[in-house]
C-alpha atoms as a PDB file:
ATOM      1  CA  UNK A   1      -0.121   1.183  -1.332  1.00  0.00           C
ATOM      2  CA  UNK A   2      -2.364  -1.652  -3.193  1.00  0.00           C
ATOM      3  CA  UNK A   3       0.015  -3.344  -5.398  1.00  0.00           C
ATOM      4  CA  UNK A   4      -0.505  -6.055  -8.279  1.00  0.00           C
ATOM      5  CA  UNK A   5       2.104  -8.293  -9.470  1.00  0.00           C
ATOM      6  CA  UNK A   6       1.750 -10.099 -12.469  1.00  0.00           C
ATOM      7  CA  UNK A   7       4.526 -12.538 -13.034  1.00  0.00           C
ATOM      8  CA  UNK A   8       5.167 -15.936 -13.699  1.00  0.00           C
ATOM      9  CA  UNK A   9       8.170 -16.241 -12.436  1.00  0.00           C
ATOM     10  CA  UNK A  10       7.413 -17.897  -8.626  1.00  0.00           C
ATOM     11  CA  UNK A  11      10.945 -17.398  -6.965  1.00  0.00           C
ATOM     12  CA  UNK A  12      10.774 -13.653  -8.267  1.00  0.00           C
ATOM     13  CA  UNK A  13       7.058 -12.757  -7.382  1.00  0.00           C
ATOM     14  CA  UNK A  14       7.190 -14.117  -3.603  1.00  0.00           C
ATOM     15  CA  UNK A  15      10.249 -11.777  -2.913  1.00  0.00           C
ATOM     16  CA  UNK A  16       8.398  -9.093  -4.274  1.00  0.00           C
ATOM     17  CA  UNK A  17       5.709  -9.854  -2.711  1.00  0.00           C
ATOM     18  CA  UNK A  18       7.431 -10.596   0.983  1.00  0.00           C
ATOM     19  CA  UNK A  19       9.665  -7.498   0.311  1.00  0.00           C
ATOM     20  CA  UNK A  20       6.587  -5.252  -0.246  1.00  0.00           C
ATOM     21  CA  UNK A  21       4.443  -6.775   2.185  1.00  0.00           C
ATOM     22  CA  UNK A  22       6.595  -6.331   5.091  1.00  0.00           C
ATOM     23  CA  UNK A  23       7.075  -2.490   4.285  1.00  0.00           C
ATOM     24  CA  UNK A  24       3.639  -2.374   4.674  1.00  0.00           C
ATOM     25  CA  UNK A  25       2.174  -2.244   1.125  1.00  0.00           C
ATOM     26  CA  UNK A  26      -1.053  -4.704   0.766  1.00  0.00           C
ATOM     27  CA  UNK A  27      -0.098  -7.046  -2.395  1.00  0.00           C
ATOM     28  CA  UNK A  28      -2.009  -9.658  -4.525  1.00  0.00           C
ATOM     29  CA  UNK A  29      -0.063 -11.487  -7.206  1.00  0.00           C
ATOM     30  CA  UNK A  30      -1.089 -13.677 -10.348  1.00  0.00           C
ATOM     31  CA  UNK A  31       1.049 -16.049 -11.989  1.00  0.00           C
ATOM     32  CA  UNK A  32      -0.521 -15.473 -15.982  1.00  0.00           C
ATOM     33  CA  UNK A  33      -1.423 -12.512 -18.235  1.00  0.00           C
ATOM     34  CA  UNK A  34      -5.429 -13.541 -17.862  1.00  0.00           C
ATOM     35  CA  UNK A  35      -5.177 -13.236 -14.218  1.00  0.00           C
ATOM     36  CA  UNK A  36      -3.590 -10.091 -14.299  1.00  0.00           C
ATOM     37  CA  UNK A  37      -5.462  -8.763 -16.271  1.00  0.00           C
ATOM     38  CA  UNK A  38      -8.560  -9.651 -14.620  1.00  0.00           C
ATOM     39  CA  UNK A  39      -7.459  -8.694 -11.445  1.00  0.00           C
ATOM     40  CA  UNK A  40      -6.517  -5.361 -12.691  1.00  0.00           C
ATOM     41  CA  UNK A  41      -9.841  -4.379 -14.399  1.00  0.00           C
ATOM     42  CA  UNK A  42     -11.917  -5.345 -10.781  1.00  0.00           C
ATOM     43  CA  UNK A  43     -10.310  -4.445  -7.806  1.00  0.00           C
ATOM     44  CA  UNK A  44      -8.236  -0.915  -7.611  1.00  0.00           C
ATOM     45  CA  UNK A  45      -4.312  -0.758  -7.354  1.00  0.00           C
ATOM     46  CA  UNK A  46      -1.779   2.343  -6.813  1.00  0.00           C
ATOM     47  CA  UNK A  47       0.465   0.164  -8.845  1.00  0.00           C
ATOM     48  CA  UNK A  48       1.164  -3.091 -11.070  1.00  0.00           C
ATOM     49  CA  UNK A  49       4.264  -5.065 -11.427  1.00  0.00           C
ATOM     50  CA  UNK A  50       4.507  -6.028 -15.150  1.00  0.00           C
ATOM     51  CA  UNK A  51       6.236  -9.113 -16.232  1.00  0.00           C
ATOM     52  CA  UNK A  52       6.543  -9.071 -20.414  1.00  0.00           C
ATOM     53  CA  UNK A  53       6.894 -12.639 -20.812  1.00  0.00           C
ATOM     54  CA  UNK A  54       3.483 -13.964 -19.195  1.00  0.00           C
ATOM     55  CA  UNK A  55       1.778 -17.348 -20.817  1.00  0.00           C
ATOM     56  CA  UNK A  56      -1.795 -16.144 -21.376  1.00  0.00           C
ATOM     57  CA  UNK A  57      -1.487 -12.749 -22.405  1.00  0.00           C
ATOM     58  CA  UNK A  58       1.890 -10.984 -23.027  1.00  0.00           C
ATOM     59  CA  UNK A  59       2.781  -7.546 -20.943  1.00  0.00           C
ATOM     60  CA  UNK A  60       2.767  -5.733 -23.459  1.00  0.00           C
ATOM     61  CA  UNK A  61      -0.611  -6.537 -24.586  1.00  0.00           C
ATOM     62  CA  UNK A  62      -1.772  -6.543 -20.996  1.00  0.00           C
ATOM     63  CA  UNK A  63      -0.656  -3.398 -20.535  1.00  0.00           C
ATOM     64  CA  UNK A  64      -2.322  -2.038 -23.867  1.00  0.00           C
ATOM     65  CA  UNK A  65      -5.532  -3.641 -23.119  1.00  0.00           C
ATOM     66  CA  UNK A  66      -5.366  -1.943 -19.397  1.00  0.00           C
ATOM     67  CA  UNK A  67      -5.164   1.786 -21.149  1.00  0.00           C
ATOM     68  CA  UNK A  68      -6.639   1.417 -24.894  1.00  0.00           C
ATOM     69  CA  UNK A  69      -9.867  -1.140 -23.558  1.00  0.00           C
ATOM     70  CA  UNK A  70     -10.587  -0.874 -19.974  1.00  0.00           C
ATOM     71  CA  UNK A  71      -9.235   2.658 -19.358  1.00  0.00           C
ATOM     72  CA  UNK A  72      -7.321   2.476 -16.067  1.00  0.00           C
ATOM     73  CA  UNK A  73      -4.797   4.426 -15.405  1.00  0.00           C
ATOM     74  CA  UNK A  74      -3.192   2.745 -12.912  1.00  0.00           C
ATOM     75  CA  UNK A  75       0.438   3.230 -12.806  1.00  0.00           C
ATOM     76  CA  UNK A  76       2.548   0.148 -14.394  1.00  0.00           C
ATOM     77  CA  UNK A  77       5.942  -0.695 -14.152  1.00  0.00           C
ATOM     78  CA  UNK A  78       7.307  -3.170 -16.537  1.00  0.00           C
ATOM     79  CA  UNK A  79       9.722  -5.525 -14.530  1.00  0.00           C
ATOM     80  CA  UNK A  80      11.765  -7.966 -17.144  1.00  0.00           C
ATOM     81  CA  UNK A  81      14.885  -9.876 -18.670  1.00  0.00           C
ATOM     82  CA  UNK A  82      14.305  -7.680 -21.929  1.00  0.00           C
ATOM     83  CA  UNK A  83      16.711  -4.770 -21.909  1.00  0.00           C
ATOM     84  CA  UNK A  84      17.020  -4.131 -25.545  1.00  0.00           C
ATOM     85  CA  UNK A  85      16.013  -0.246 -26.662  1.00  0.00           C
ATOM     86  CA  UNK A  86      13.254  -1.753 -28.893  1.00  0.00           C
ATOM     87  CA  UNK A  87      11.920  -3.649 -26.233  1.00  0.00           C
ATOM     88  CA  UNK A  88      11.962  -0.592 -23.476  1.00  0.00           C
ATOM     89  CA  UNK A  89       9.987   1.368 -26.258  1.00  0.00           C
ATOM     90  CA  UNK A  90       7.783  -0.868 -27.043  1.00  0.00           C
ATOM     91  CA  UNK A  91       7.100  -0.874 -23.164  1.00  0.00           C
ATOM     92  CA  UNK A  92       6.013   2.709 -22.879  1.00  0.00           C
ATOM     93  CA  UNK A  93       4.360   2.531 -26.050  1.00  0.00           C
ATOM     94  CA  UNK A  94       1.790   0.109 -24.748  1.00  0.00           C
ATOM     95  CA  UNK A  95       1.465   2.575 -22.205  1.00  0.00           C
ATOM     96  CA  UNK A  96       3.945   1.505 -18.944  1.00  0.00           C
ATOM     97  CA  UNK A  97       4.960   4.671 -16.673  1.00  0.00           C
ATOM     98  CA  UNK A  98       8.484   3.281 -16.405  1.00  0.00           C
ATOM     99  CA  UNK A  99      10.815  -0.041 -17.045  1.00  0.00           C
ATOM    100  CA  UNK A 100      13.556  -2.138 -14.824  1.00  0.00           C
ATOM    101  CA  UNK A 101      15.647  -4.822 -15.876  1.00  0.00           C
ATOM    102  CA  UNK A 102      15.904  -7.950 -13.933  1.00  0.00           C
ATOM    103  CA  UNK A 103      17.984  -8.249 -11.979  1.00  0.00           C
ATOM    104  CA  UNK A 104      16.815  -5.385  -9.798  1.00  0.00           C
ATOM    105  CA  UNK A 105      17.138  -4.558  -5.922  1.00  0.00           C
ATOM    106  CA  UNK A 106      14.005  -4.769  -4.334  1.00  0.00           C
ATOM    107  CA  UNK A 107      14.693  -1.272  -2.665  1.00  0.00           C
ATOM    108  CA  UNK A 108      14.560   0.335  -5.689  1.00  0.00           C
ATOM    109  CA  UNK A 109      11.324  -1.470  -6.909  1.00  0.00           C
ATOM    110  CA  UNK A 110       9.472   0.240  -3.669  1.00  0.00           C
ATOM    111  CA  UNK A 111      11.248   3.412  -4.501  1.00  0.00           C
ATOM    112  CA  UNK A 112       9.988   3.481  -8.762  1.00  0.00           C
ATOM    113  CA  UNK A 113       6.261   2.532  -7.340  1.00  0.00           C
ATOM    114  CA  UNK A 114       6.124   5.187  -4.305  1.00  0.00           C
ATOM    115  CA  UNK A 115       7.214   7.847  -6.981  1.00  0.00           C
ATOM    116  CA  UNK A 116       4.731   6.823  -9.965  1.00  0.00           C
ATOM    117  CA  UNK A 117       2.206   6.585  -6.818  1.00  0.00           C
ATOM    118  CA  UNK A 118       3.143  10.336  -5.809  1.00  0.00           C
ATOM    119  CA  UNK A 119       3.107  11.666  -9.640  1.00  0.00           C
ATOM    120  CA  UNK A 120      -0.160  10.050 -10.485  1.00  0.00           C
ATOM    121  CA  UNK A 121      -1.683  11.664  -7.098  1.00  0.00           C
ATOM    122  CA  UNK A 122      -0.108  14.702  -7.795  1.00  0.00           C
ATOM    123  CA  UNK A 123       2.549  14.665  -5.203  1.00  0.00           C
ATOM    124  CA  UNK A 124       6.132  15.431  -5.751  1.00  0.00           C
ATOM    125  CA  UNK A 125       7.108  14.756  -1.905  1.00  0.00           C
ATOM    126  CA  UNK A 126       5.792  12.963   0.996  1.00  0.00           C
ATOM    127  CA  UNK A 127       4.998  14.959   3.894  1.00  0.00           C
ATOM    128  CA  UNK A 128       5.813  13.789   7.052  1.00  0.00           C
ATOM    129  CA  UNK A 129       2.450  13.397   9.457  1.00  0.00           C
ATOM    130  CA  UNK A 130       2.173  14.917  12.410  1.00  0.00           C
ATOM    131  CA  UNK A 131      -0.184  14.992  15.460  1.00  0.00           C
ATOM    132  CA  UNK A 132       0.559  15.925  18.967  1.00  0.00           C
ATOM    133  CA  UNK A 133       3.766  14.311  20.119  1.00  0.00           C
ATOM    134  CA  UNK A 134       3.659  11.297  17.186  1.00  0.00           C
ATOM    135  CA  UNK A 135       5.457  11.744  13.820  1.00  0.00           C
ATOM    136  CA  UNK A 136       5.368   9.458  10.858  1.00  0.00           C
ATOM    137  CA  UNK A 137       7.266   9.705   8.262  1.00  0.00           C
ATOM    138  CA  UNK A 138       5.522   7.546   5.225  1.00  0.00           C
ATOM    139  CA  UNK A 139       9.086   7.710   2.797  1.00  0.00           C
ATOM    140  CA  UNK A 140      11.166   5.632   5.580  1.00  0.00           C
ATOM    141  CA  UNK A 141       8.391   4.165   7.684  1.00  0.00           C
ATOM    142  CA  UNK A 142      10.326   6.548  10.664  1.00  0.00           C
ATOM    143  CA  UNK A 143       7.741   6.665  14.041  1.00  0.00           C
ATOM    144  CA  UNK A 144       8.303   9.045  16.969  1.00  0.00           C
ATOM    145  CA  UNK A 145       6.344   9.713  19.813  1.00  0.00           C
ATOM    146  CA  UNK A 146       7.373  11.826  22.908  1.00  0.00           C
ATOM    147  CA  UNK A 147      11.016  11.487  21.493  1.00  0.00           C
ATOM    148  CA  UNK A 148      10.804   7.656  21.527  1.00  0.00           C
ATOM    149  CA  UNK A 149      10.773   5.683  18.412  1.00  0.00           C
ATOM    150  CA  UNK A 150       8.177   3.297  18.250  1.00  0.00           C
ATOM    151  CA  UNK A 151       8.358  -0.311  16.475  1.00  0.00           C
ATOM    152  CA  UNK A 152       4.843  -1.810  15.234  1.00  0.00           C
ATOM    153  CA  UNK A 153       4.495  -4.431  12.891  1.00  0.00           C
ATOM    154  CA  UNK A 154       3.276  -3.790   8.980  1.00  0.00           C
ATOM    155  CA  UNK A 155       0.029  -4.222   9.895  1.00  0.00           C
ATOM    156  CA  UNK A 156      -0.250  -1.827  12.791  1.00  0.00           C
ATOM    157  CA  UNK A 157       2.033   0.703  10.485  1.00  0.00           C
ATOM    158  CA  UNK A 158      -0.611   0.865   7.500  1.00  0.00           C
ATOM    159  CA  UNK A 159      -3.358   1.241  10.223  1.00  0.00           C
ATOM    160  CA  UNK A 160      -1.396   4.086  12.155  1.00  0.00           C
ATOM    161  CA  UNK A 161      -1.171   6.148   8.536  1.00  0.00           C
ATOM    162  CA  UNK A 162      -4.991   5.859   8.018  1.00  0.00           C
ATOM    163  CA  UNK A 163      -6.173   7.502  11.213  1.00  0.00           C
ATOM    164  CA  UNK A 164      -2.880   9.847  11.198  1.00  0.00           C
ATOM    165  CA  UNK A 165      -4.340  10.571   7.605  1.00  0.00           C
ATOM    166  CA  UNK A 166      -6.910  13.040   8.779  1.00  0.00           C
ATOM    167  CA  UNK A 167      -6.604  13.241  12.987  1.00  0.00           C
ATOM    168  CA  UNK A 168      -9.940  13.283  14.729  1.00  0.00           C
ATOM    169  CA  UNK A 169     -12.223  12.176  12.275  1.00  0.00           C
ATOM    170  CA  UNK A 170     -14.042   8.668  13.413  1.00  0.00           C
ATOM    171  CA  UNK A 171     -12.736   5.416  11.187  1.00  0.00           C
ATOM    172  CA  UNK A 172     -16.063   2.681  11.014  1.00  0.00           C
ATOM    173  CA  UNK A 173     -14.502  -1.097  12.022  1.00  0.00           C
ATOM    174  CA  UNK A 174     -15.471  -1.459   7.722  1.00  0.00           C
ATOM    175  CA  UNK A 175     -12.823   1.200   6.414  1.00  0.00           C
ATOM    176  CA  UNK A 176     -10.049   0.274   8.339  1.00  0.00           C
ATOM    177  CA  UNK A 177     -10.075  -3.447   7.756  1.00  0.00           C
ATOM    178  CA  UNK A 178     -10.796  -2.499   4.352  1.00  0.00           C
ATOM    179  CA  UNK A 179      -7.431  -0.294   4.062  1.00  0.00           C
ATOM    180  CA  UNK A 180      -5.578  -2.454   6.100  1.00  0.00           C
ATOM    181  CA  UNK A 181      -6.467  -6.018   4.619  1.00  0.00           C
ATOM    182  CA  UNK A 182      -8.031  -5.068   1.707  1.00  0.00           C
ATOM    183  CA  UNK A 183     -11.611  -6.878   2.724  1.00  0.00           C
ATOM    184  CA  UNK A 184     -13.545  -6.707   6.122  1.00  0.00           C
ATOM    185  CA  UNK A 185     -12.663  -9.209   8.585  1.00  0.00           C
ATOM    186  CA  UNK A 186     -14.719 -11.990   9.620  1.00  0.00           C
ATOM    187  CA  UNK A 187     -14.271 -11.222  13.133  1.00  0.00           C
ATOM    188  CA  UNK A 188     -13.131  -7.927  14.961  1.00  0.00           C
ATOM    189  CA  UNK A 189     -10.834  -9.855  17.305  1.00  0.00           C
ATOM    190  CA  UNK A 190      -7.634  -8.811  14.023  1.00  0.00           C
ATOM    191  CA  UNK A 191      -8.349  -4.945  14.359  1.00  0.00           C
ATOM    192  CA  UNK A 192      -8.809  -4.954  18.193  1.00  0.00           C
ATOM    193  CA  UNK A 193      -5.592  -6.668  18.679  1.00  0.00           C
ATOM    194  CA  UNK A 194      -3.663  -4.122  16.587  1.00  0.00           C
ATOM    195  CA  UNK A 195      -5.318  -1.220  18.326  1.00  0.00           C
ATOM    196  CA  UNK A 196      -4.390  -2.901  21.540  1.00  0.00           C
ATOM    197  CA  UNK A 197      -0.972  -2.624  19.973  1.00  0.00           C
ATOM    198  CA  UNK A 198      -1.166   0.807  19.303  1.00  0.00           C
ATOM    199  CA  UNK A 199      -2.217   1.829  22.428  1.00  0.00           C
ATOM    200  CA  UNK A 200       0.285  -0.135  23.976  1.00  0.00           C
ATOM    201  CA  UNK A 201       3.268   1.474  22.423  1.00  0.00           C
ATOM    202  CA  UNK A 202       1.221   5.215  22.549  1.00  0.00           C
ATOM    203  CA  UNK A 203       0.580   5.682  26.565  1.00  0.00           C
ATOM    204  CA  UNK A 204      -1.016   8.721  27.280  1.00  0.00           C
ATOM    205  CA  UNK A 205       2.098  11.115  28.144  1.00  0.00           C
ATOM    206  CA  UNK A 206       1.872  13.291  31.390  1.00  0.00           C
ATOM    207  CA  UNK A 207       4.785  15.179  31.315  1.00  0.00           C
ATOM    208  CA  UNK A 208       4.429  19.080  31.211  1.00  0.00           C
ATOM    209  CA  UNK A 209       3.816  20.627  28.407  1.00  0.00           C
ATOM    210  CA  UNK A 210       3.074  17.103  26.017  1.00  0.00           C
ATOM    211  CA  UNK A 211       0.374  16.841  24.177  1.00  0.00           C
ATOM    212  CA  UNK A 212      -1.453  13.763  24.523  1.00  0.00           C
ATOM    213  CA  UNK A 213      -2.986  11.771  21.193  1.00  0.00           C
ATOM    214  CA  UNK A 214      -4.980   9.107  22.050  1.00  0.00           C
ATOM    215  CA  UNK A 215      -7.423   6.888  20.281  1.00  0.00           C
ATOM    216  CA  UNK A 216     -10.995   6.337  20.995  1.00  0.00           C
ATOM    217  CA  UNK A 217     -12.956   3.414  20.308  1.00  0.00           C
ATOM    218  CA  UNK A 218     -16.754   5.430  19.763  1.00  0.00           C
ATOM    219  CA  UNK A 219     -19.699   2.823  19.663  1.00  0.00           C
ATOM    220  CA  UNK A 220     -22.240   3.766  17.197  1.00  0.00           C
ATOM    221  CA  UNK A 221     -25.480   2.728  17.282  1.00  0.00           C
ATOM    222  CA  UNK A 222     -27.232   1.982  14.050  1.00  0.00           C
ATOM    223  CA  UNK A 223     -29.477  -1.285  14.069  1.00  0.00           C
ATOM    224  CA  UNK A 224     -26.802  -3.213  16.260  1.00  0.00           C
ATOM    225  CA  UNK A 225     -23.868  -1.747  18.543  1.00  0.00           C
ATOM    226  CA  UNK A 226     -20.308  -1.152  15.829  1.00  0.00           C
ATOM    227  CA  UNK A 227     -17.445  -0.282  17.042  1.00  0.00           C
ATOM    228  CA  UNK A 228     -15.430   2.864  15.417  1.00  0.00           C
ATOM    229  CA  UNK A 229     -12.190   4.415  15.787  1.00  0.00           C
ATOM    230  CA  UNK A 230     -10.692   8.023  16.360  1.00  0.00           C
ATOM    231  CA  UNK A 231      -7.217   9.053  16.757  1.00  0.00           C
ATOM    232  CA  UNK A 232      -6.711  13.068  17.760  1.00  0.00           C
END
């Protein structure tokens, strides 16, 4: 997932952030309510994490301005010291899909974003993917192929889901590195290593009765050579 935090609290937002980011979720973070907000309204998130007490603008009328002004619907979760019944009301009146008190456990922070994520895509469970002899299982980050388990890094994880996403269909350089990073690369030198990596921990399997997956690297010629990507 893309994820937003908005806090001002330093400590608290880089362990979010270095929790999140080495499960594999893509994360930008901004220390004041103007940031956040800004942030929020421009670029597109599967989820924000909502500080109430932000100098700039408050959460609460962050939050508001997100649903009642801009009309995103992105799914908010309201992370803060405020644990009072009047407070957590307020909170979903302004419009939050659901409320933790600090202190929390950073597990259960992935697990309250991965389940607004599901409900606001309309999906209750998540489905395991499958192609040939490779299994991922999105929920625990679980990867299997030919019986093995397989160990990539967060990077080559979230680029493994995209192309597992729909098997056979060709990935340009531009939508990978934009799923992956969140902005094309400068260079291709980032994506080839990963795929390298990939490869690497995918051999083609010979034994009887496997069936292979591979991934192709399918040059495309528009005005100058670009390099694309298919996994089947």
């Amino acid at each position: 997932m893309h994820i937003l935090i908005i806090e001002d609290d330093a400590a608290i937002a880089t362990n979010l952030y270095d929790f999140l980011e080495a499960r594999g979720h893509r994360v930008d973070a901004a220390g004041n309510g103007i940031s956040g907000l800004h942030l929020a309204v421009t670029q597109k998130f599967d989820g924000i994490l909502l500080d109430l007490g932000l100098p700039g603008i408050d959460g609460v009328s962050l939050c508001r301005k997100l649903r009642k002004e801009a009309n995103i619907d992105t799914p908010v979760l309201i992370v803060t010291a405020r644990d009072t019944l009047d407070d957590k009301l307020k909170g979903f009146d302004c419009g939050a899909d659901d409320y933790l008190v600090k202190p929390f456990a950073l597990k259960e922070v992935e697990a309250r974003l991965v389940a607004m994520h599901n409900r606001h895509g309309g999906k209750v469970t998540s489905r395991v993917l499958e192609t040939g002899d490779l299994s991922f299982d999105p929920k625990t980050l679980f990867i299997q192929f030919a019986g093995a388990n397989v160990k990539l890094p967060p990077k080559g994880i979230r680029l493994l889901a995209v192309m597992m996403s729909e098997p056979g269909r060709v990935f340009s350089r531009r939508e990978l590195e934009s799923e992956v990073w969140g902005d094309v690369q400068g260079s291709s030198d980032t994506l080839r290593s990963h795929m390298h990596e990939l490869r690497r921990q995918m051999p083609p399997c010979c034994c009887q009765g496997a069936r292979l997956n591979t991934i192709r690297t399918v040059p495309v010629k528009l005005r100058s050579r670009v390099e694309s990507h298919r996994f089947s």
